[in-house]
Structures are given as C-alpha cells and as structure tokens.
Protein backbone atom coordinates (compact mmCIF):
# COMPACT_ATOMS: atom_id res chain seq x y z
CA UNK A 1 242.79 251.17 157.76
CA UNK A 2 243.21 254.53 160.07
CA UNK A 3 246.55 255.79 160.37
CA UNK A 4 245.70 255.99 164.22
CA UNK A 5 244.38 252.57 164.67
CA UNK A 6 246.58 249.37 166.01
CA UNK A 7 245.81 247.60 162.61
CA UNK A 8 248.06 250.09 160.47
CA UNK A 9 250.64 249.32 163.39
CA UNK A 10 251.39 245.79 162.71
CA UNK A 11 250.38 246.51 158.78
CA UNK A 12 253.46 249.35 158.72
CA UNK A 13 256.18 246.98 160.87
CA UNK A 14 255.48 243.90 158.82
CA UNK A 15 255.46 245.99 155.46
CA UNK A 16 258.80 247.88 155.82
CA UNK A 17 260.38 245.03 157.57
CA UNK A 18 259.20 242.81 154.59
CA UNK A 19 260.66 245.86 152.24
CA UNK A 20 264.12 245.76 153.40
CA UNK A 21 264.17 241.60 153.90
CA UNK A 22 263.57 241.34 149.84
CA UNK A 23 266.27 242.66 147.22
CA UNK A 24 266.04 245.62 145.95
CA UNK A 25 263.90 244.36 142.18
CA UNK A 26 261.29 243.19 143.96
CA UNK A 27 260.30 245.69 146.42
CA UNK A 28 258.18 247.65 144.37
CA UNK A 29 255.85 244.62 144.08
CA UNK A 30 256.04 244.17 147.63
CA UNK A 31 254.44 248.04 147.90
CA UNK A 32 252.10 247.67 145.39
CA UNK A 33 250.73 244.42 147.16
CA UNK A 34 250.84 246.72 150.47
CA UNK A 35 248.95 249.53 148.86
CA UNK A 36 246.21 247.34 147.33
CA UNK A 37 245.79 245.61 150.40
CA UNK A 38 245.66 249.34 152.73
CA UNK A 39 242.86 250.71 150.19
CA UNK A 40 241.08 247.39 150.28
CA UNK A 41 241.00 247.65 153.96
CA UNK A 42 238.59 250.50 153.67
CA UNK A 43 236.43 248.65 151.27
CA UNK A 44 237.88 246.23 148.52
CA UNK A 45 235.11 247.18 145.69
CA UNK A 46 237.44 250.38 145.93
CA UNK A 47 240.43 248.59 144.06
CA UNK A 48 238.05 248.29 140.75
CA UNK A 49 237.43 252.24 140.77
CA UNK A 50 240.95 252.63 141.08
CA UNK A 51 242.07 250.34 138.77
CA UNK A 52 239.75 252.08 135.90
CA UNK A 53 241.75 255.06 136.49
CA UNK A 54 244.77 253.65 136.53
CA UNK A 55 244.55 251.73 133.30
CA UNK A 56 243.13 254.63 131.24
CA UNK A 57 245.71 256.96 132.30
CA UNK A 58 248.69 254.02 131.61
CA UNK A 59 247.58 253.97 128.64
CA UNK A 60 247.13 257.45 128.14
CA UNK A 61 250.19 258.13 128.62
CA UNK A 62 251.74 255.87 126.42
CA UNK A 63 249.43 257.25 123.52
CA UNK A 64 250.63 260.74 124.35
CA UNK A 65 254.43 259.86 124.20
CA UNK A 66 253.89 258.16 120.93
CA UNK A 67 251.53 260.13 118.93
CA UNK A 68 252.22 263.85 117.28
CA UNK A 69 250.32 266.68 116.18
CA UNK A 70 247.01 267.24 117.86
CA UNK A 71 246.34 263.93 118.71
CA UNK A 72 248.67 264.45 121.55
CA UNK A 73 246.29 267.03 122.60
CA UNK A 74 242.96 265.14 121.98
CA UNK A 75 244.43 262.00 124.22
CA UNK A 76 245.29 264.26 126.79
CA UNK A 77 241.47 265.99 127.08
CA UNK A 78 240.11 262.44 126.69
CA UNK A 79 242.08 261.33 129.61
CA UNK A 80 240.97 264.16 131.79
CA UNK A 81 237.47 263.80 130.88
CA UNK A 82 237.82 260.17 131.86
CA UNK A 83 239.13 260.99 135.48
CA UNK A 84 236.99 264.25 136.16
CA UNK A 85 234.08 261.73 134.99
CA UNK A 86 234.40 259.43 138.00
CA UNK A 87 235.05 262.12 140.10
CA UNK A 88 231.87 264.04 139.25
CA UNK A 89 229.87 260.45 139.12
CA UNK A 90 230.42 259.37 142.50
CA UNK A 91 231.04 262.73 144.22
CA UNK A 92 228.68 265.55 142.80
CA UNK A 93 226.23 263.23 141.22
CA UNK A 94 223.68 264.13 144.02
CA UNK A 95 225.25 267.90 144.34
CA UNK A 96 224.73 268.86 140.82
CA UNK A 97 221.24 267.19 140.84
CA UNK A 98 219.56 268.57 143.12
CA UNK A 99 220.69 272.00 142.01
CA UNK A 100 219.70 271.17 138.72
CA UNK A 101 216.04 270.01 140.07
CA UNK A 102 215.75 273.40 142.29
CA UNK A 103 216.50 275.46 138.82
CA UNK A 104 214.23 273.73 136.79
CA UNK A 105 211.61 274.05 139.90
CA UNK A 106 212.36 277.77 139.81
CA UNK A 107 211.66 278.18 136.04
CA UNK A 108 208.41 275.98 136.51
CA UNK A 109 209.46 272.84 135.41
CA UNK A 110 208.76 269.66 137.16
CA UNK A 111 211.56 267.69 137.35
CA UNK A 112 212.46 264.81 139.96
CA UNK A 113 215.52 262.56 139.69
CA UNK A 114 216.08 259.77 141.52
CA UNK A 115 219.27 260.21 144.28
CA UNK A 116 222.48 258.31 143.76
CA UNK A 117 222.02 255.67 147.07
CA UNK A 118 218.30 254.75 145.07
CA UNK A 119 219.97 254.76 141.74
CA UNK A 120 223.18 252.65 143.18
CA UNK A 121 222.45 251.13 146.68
CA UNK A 122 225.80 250.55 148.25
CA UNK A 123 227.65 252.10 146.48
CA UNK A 124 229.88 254.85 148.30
CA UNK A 125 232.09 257.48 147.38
CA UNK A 126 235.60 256.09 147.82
CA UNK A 127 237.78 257.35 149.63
CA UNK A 128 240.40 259.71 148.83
CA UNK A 129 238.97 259.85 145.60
CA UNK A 130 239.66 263.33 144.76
CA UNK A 131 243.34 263.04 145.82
CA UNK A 132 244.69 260.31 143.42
CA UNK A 133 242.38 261.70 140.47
CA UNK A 134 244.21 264.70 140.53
CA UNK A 135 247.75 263.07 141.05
CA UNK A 136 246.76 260.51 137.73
CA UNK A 137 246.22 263.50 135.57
CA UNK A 138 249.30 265.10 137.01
CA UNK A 139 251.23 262.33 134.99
CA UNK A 140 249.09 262.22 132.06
CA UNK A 141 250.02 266.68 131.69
CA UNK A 142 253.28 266.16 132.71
CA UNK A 143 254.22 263.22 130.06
CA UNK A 144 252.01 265.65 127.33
CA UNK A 145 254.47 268.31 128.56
CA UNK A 146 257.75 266.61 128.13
CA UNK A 147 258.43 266.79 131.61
CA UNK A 148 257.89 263.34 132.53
CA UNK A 149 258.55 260.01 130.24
CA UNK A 150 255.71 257.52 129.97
CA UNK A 151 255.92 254.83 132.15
CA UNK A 152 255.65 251.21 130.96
CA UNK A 153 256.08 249.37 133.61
CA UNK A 154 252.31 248.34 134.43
CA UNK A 155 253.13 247.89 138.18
CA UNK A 156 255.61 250.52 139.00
CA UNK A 157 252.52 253.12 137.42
CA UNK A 158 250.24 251.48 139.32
CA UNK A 159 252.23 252.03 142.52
CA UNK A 160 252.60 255.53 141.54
CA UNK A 161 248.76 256.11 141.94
CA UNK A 162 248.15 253.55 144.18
CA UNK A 163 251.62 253.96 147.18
CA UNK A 164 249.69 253.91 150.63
CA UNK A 165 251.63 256.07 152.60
CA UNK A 166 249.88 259.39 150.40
CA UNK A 167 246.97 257.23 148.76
CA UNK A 168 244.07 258.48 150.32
CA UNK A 169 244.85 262.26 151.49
CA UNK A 170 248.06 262.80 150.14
CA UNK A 171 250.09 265.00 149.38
CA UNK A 172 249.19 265.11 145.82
CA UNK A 173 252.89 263.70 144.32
CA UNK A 174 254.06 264.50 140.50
CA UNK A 175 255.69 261.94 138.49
CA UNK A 176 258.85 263.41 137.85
CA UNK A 177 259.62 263.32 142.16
CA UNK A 178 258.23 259.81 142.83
CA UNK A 179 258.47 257.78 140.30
CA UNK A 180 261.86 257.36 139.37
CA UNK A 181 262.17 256.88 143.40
CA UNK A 182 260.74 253.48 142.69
CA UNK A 183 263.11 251.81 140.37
CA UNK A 184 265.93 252.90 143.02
CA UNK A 185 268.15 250.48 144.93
CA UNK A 186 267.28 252.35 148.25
CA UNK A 187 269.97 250.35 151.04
CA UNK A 188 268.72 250.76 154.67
CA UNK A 189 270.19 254.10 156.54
CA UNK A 190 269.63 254.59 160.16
CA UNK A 191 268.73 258.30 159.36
CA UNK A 192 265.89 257.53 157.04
CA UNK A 193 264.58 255.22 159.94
CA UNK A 194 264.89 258.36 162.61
CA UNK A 195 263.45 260.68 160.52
CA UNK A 196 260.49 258.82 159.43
CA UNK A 197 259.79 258.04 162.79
CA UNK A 198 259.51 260.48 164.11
CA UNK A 199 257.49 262.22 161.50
CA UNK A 200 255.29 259.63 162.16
CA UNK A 201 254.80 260.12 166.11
CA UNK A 202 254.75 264.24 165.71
CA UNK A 203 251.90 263.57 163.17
CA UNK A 204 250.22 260.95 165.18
CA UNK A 205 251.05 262.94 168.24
CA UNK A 206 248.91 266.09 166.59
CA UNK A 207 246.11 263.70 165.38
CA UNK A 208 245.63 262.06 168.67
CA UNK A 209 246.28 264.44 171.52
CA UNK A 210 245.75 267.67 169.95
CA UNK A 211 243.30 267.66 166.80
CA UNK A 212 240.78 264.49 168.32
CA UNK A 213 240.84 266.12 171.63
CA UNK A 214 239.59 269.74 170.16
CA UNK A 215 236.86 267.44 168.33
CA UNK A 216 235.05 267.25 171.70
CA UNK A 217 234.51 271.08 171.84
CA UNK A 218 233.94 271.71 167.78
CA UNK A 219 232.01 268.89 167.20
CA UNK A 220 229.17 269.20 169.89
CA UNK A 221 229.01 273.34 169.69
CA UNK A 222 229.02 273.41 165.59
CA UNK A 223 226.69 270.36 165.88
CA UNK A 224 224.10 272.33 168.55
CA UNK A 225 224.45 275.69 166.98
CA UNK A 226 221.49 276.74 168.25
CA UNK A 227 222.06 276.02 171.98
CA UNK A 228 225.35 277.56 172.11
CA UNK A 229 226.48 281.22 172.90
CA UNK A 230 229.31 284.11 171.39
CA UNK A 231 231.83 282.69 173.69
CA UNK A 232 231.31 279.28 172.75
CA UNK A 233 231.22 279.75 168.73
CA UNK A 234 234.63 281.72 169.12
CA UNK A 235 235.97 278.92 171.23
CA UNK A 236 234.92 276.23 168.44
CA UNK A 237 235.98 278.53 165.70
CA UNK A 238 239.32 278.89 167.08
CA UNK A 239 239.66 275.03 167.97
CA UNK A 240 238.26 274.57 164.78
CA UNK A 241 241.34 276.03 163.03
CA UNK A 242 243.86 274.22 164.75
CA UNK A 243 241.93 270.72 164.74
CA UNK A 244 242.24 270.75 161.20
CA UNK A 245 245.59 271.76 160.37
CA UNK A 246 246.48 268.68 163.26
CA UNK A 247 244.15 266.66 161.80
CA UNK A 248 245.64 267.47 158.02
CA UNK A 249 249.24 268.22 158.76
CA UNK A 250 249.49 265.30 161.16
CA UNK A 251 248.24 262.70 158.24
CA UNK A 252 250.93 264.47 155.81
CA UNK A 253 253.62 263.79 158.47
CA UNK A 254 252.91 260.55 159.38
CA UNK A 255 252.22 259.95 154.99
CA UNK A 256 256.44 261.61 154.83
CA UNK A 257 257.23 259.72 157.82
CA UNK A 258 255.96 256.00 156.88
CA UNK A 259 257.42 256.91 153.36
CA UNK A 260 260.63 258.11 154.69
CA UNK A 261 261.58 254.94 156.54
CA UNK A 262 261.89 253.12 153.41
CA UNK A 263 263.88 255.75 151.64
CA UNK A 264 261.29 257.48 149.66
CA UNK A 265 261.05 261.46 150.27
CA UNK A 266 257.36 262.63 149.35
CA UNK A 267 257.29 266.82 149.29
CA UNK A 268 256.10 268.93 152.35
CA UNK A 269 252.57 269.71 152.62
CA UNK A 270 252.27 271.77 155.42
CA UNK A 271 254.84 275.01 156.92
CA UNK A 272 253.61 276.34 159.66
CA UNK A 273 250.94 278.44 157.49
CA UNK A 274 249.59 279.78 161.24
CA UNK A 275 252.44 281.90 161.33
CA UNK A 276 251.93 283.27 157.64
CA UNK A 277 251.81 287.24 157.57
CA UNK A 278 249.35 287.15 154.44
CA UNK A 279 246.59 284.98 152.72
CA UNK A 280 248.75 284.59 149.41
CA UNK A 281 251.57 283.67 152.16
CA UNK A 282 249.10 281.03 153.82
CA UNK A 283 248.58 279.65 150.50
CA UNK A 284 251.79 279.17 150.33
CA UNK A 285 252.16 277.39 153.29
CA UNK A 286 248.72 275.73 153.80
CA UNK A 287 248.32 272.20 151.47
CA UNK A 288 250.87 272.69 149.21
CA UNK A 289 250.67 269.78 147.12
CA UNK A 290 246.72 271.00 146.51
CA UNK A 291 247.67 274.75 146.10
CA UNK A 292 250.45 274.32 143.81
CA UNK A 293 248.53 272.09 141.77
CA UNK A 294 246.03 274.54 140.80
CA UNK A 295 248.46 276.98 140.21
CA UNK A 296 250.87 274.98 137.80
CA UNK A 297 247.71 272.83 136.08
CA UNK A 298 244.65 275.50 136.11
CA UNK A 299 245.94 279.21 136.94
CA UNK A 300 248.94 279.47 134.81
CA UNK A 301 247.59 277.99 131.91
CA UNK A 302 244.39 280.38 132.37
CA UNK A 303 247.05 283.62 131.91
CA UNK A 304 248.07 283.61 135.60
CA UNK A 305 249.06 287.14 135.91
CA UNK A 306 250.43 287.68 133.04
CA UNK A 307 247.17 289.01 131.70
CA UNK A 308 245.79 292.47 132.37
CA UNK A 309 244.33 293.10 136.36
CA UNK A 310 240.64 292.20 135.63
CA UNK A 311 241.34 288.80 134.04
CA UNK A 312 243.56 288.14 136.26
CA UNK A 313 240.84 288.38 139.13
CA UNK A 314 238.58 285.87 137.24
CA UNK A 315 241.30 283.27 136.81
CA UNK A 316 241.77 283.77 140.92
CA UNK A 317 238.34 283.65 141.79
CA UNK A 318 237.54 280.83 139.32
CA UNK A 319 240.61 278.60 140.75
CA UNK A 320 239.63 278.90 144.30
CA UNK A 321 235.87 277.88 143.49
CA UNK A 322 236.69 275.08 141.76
CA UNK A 323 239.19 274.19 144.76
CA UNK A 324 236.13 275.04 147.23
CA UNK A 325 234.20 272.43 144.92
CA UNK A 326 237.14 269.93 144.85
CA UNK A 327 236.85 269.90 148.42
CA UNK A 328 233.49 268.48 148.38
CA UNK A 329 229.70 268.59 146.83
CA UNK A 330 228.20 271.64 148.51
CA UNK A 331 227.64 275.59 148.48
CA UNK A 332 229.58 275.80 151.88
CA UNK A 333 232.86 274.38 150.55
CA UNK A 334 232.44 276.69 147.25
CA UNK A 335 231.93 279.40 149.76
CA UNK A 336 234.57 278.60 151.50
CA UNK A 337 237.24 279.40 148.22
CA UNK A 338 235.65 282.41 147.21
CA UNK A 339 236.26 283.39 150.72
CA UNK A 340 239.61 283.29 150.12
CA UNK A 341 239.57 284.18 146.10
CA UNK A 342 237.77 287.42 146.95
CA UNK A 343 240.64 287.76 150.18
CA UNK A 344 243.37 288.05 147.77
CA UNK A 345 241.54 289.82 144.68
CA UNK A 346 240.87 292.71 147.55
CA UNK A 347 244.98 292.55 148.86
CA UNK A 348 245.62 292.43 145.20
CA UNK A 349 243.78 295.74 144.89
CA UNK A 350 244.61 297.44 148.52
CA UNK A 351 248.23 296.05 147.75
CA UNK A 352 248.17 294.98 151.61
CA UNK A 353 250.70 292.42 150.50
CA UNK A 354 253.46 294.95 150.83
CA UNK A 355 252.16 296.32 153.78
CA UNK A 356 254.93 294.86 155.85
CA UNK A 357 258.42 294.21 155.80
CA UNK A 358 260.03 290.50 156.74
CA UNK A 359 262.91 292.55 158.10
CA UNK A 360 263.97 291.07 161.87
CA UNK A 361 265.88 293.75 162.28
CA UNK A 362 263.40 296.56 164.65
CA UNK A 363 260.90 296.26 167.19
CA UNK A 364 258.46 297.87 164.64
CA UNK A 365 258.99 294.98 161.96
CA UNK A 366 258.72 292.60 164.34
CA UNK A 367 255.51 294.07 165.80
CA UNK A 368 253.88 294.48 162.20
CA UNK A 369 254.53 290.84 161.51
CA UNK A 370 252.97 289.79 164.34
CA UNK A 371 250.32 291.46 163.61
CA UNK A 372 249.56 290.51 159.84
CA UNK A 373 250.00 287.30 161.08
CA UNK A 374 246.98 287.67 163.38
CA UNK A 375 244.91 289.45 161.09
CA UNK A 376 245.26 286.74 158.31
CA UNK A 377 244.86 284.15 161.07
CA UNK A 378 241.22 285.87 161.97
CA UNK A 379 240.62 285.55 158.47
CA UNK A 380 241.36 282.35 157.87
CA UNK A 381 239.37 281.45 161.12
CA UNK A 382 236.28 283.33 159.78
CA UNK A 383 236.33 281.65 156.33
CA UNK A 384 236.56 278.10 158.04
CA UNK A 385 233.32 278.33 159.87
CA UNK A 386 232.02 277.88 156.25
CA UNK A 387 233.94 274.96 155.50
CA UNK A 388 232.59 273.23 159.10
CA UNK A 389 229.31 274.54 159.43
CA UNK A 390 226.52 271.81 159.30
CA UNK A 391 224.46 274.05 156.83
CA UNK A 392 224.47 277.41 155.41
CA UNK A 393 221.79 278.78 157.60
CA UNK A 394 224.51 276.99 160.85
CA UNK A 395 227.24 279.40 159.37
CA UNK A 396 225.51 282.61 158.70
CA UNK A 397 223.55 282.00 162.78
CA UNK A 398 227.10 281.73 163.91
CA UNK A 399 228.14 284.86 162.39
CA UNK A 400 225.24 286.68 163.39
CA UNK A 401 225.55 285.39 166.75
CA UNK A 402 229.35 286.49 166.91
CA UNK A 403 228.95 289.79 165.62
CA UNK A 404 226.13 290.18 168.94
CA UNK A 405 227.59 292.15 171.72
CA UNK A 406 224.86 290.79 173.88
CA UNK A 407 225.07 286.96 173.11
CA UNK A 408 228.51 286.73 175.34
CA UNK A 409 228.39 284.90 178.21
CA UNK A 410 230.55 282.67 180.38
CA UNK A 411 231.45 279.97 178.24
CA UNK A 412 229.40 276.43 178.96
CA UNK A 413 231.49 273.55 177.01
CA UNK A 414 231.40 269.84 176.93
CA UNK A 415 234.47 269.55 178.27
CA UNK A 416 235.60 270.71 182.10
CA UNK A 417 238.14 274.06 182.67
CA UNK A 418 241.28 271.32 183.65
CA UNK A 419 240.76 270.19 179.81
CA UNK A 420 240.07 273.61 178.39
CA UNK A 421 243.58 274.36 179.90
CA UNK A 422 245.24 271.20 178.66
CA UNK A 423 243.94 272.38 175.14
CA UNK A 424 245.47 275.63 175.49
CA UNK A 425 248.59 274.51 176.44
CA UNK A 426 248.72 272.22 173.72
CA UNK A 427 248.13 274.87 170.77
CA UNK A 428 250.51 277.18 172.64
CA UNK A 429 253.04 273.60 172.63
CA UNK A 430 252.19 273.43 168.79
CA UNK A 431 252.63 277.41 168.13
CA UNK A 432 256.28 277.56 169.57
CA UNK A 433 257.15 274.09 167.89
CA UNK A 434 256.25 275.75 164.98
CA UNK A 435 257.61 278.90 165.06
CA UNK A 436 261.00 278.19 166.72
CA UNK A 437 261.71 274.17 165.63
CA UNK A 438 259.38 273.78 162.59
CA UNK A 439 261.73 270.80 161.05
CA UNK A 440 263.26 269.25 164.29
CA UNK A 441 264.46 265.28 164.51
CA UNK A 442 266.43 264.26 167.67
CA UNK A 443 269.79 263.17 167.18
CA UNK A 444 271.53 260.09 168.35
CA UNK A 445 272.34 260.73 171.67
CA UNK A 446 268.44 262.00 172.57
CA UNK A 447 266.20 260.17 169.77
CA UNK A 448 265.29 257.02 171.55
CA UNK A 449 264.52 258.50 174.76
CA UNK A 450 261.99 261.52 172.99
CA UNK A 451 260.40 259.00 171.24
CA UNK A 452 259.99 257.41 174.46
CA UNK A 453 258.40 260.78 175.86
CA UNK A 454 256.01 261.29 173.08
CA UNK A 455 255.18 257.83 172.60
CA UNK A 456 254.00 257.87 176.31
CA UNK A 457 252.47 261.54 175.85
CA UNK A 458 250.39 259.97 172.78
CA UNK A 459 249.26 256.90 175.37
CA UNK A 460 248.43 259.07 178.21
CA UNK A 461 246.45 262.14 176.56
CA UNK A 462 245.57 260.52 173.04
CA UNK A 463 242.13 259.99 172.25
CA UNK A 464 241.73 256.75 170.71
CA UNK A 465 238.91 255.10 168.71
CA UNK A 466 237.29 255.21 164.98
CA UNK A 467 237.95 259.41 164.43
CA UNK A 468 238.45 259.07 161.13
CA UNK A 469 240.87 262.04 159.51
CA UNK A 470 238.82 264.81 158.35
CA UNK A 471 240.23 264.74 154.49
CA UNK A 472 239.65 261.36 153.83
CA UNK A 473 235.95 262.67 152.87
CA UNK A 474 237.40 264.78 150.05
C-alpha cells in the first residue's frame, strides 16, 4: 500500500477516524491491527518475517533486563546476530555469493552456487526490511544500556516495530521516544490534525509533483547512458539529487504527518541538508534517523574521536561502508559511502570544516556560505551518480563523459522545454521553501484554503500511478 495511491487514502481516514471513535486502552490494538494489515498489503507472507524478529527481540529484551553479569552481554550479541541474520539472508544472500564465487574463480577454484530465486522461488526481499531491523536492535541496546525498560506488553512491542506510518522507510524511531507514546491517553487537538496534514500534503506534494515528475528525465537518461550527451548526464545528475531527497523527505513527512494526526510525534528526518555548508553538516541534516544511528550504535562505540587521528579515519570510513552496504547488496552503494567517508577523512585533514564562518553579519560571510554550500552540493551530486547508476561501468561512462569538453551539446530530453521549465521552477519553489519557511503550517484563518491550493496543485501537476518510493528497496 503506496503512500501515493487512493488505497492508503481511505486506509488512513478510516484508521484515525476509527482511533479517536475507541477509548483511549484500546487504541493501540486498533494500530497494531492497522499496521499488520498496511505491511500485509504489500505481501502478507511479510507478517511471518516480521514476526520472527519481533518475538526474538521481545524476548530479548526481557532476558537482558533480568539477567546480570555477562549474560547480559551474550543475549544482547545473540539478538543482533539473529536480526543481522535475516537481513544478510534475504538481502546479500546473492551479493555476497557471487563475490564469493568470483574470488574463489580468481584463486582457481571452481565453485558455483545456486542463486537465491532457484534456491527459494518466490520468495522476495521484504520490504523495508533494513529499516525495522535496525530500529528492533535499537531497543534490544537501549534496554542492555539502561536507557530503555523492557517492554512486556506483547502488543504494544509489537506496534513499536511494526506502527505503519514509519514501518517500511522510516525514520528509524528509538524506544525511549515512541514507546511510552503508546500507552498515552492522547485526546483529539485540532493542532495535531493541522499539522499532520499538512505534513502529509507537503510530502505528498514533493513525491508527486516534484520527485515523480524528475523521474521522467533521470530514469530514461541514467537508463540509456550510452545514447545520452554531457548536457544531459548533468541535467539527470542534478534532477537526480533533488528526486531523491522529494522522494525520501516527502515519505518522512507524510510518515510525521499521518503519525501526527493521532498525537504521536516521530523525530525529523530531513532539514533542508541542500542548504548545508559542509558534508559533516549534510550528514547532519540528510536521514537523520539513519545517520545518527550509526553514530550512537557503531562509531562511538568504535572510539569515535576520542581515539588518536588515524583510528579515527578507519572507524569513519568503516561506518560509511557499512551504511553504503546497508543501503543495498552492491559495489555501487558501498561506493557510494566511501564517497562520502573519504569526503570527510580529507576535510578532517584540510580542516575545510572551519573554512567558513555562520556569521550573517557581512556580505563576505554570506558569500562564503553560499558558496560551501554549492561546493558540498556538487559533491554530494557527484557521489549520487554512484548510488543511481545502473552499473559500475554506467557510473564511471558518465563521469568520463562529463569530464569531456567535447561531449556538450544542446540538451535532447524526454520531456519538452515547457516541462523542463516547470521542473525548474519547482526546485527553485522547493529551495526558497526550504531556506526561508523550512517548518511552516498555516494557521487558522489560511489553513483550509492552502490545503485547498496544494491539494489542487497535487491533482493538476502530480504524476500518478505505481512509482513506488525509492527507499522502500532498502
């Protein structure tokens, strides 16, 4: 069930109408019926994946609370083997075979292993796999920490892992912010409604208009790499960037939004990371439920920066790797985060972080930001065309074609020059929104009749159909 799709409509009215109509003890079950039904929508052999996870981390963390000594410790590693077991089983079963067959092959070894559709016909990664894997050992670490109590409640844990507003692409939630939310007596309040509301047409109106509508350019010039010149591969690189922080951001506001209009307040996953001045800043602002994960559950613990300057490079290499390879089974996405591992080892070294001030005060600050803020945005640009390329051979033919004086042309897209300018002004729309009004909600007086205006913007210049979100493959 597609956020953008009339289904989730009528599934999201009768749900939070149904949520309010009940009293207050019973409304968790009503959510947890929702949220079973929304994953099973996608396909219900999904549930009993899920429910694996769910019931060895319960009881994990049960175990944990009532155990001492190292056994605390041993329950803990079990659990995460458990949940980084499914994960690597359905999602880098073929990756790390055929790796393994091509290093065997290399050191003259025949080997040949069946692939995972032979070995298990019709049986699919599920979706959003990677999300709520990482958000059920969240509350194993954090109940082995002390931070969180165990939860007994069956169901309310369940709903934890399973709530659909954030079940399939997040944001990746902690225990200690959402799960205590449940047992509340949330009443209804009109500003909860307005808020989550709009959340959810801003994020359906980026989806939609913006991010599906840039699809037409990225997906037909990164598709035909080969046919396409400079001028169009810049084009698609640049779309590129913004389609997926629509595509992303929009899900996380319309995951807040559908959340917030039942009271619940999930934590921001996107702010305005376009406009950062650095890549540490980006990663600051850029999937922050995802980046703040690694840093609290894999960096810190490895030493962060408290260790001496070389280690500390290996732990930030090694973390953004291994978030490369969370992102999905291949060399590009791995790529991808050393990209930006080896982009902030080298500011690390250059100290470039420093380079300018946040002062609003001059011209010349004002000027510098704008310009770090470009720079990192080139970056960022140039280390996505490994995350989107079809194949490595795509990405590095698209770099060599861009760095070609001689391969720029007059640009030949799939779509006509009245769209190419609708697209334009739509990023430039999203840019100022972002910069000048990042966390704007119409009030009273002017809420009904802007959500009148972007409802009817949405109608007019949406692209509807089966465009699935682009995370709900990781």
């Amino acid at each position: 069930m597609l956020f953008n799709s009339l289904h989730f409509l009528f599934f999201f009215i009768f749900v939070t109408t149904l949520y309010y109509s009940v009293h207050g003890r019973f409304r968790w079950m009503v959510l947890l019926i929702a949220s079973a039904y929304f994953y099973a929508s996608f396909i219900p052999a999904y549930l009993i994946i899920l429910g694996c996870i769910i019931l060895i981390d319960y009881t994990s963390g049960i175990w944990i609370e009532r155990t001492n000594g190292q056994m605390r410790l041993w329950v803990l590693v079990a659990s995460i083997i458990a949940n980084i077991s499914f994960l690597a089983f359905f999602k880098y079963f073929d990756f790390l075979n055929s790796n393994l067959s091509l290093l065997l092959d290399w050191g003259k070894a025949n080997h040949q292993s069946p692939a995972f559709n032979s070995l298990f016909p019709g049986l699919v990664l599920p979706i959003g796999l990677s999300f709520h894997t990482f958000q059920s050992m969240s509350y194993t670490i954090e109940v082995y920490r002390g931070n969180q109590k165990a939860e007994y409640n069956f169901g309310i844990y369940s709903l934890y892992v399973l709530f659909y507003p954030q079940l399939v692409a997040g944001p990746i939630e902690r225990p200690q912010n959402v799960l205590w939310q449940f047992r509340e007596q949330i009443s209804y309040e009109w500003d909860n409604l307005r808020v989550g509301l709009w959340l959810i047409l801003w994020g359906l109106f980026k989806k939609v208009v913006i991010a599906d509508r840039l699809a037409l350019v990225t997906d037909e010039v990164f598709g035909h790499v080969d046919n396409q010149n400079a001028t169009n591969l810049v084009i698609a690189v640049f779309f590129y960037s913004i389609q997926i922080y629509c595509d992303f951001s929009g899900y996380s506001d319309i995951a807040l939004g559908t959340a917030r209009t039942m009271g619940f307040k999930l934590m921001t996953n996107f702010r305005s990371p376009y406009l950062s001045g650095s890549i540490s800043e980006f990663w600051k602002r850029w999937h922050i439920s995802l980046s703040t994960w690694f840093r609290d559950y894999l960096y810190i613990p490895l030493g962060g920066n408290r260790v001496g300057k070389v280690r500390m490079y290996i732990n930030l290499m090694f973390v953004f790797l291994l978030s490369g390879l969370w992102h999905g089974a291949s060399w590009l996405f791995i790529i991808w985060g050393g990209v930006h591992g080896f982009y902030l080892i080298l500011a690390h070294i250059l100290g470039t972080e420093s380079w300018f001030t946040n002062s609003k005060s001059t011209v010349f600050s004002k000027l510098s930001r704008l310009l770090h803020i470009c720079w990192t945005f080139l970056l960022v640009a140039f280390a996505w065309i490994f995350f989107r390329a079809e194949s490595t051979a795509d990405a590095f033919q698209i770099f060599s074609t861009i760095a070609s004086p001689s391969a720029y042309s007059v640009p030949h897209l799939s779509i006509n020059d009245t769209e190419l300018l609708l697209c334009l002004v739509l990023i430039a729309l999203l840019m100022f929104k972002d910069h000048y009004i990042p966390d704007y909600v119409p009030g009273q007086p002017t809420f009904w009749p802007s959500v009148a205006v972007i409802s009817l913007l949405c109608y007019l210049f949406g692209m509807f159909g089966s465009n699935q979100f682009i995370y709900f493959q990781f």
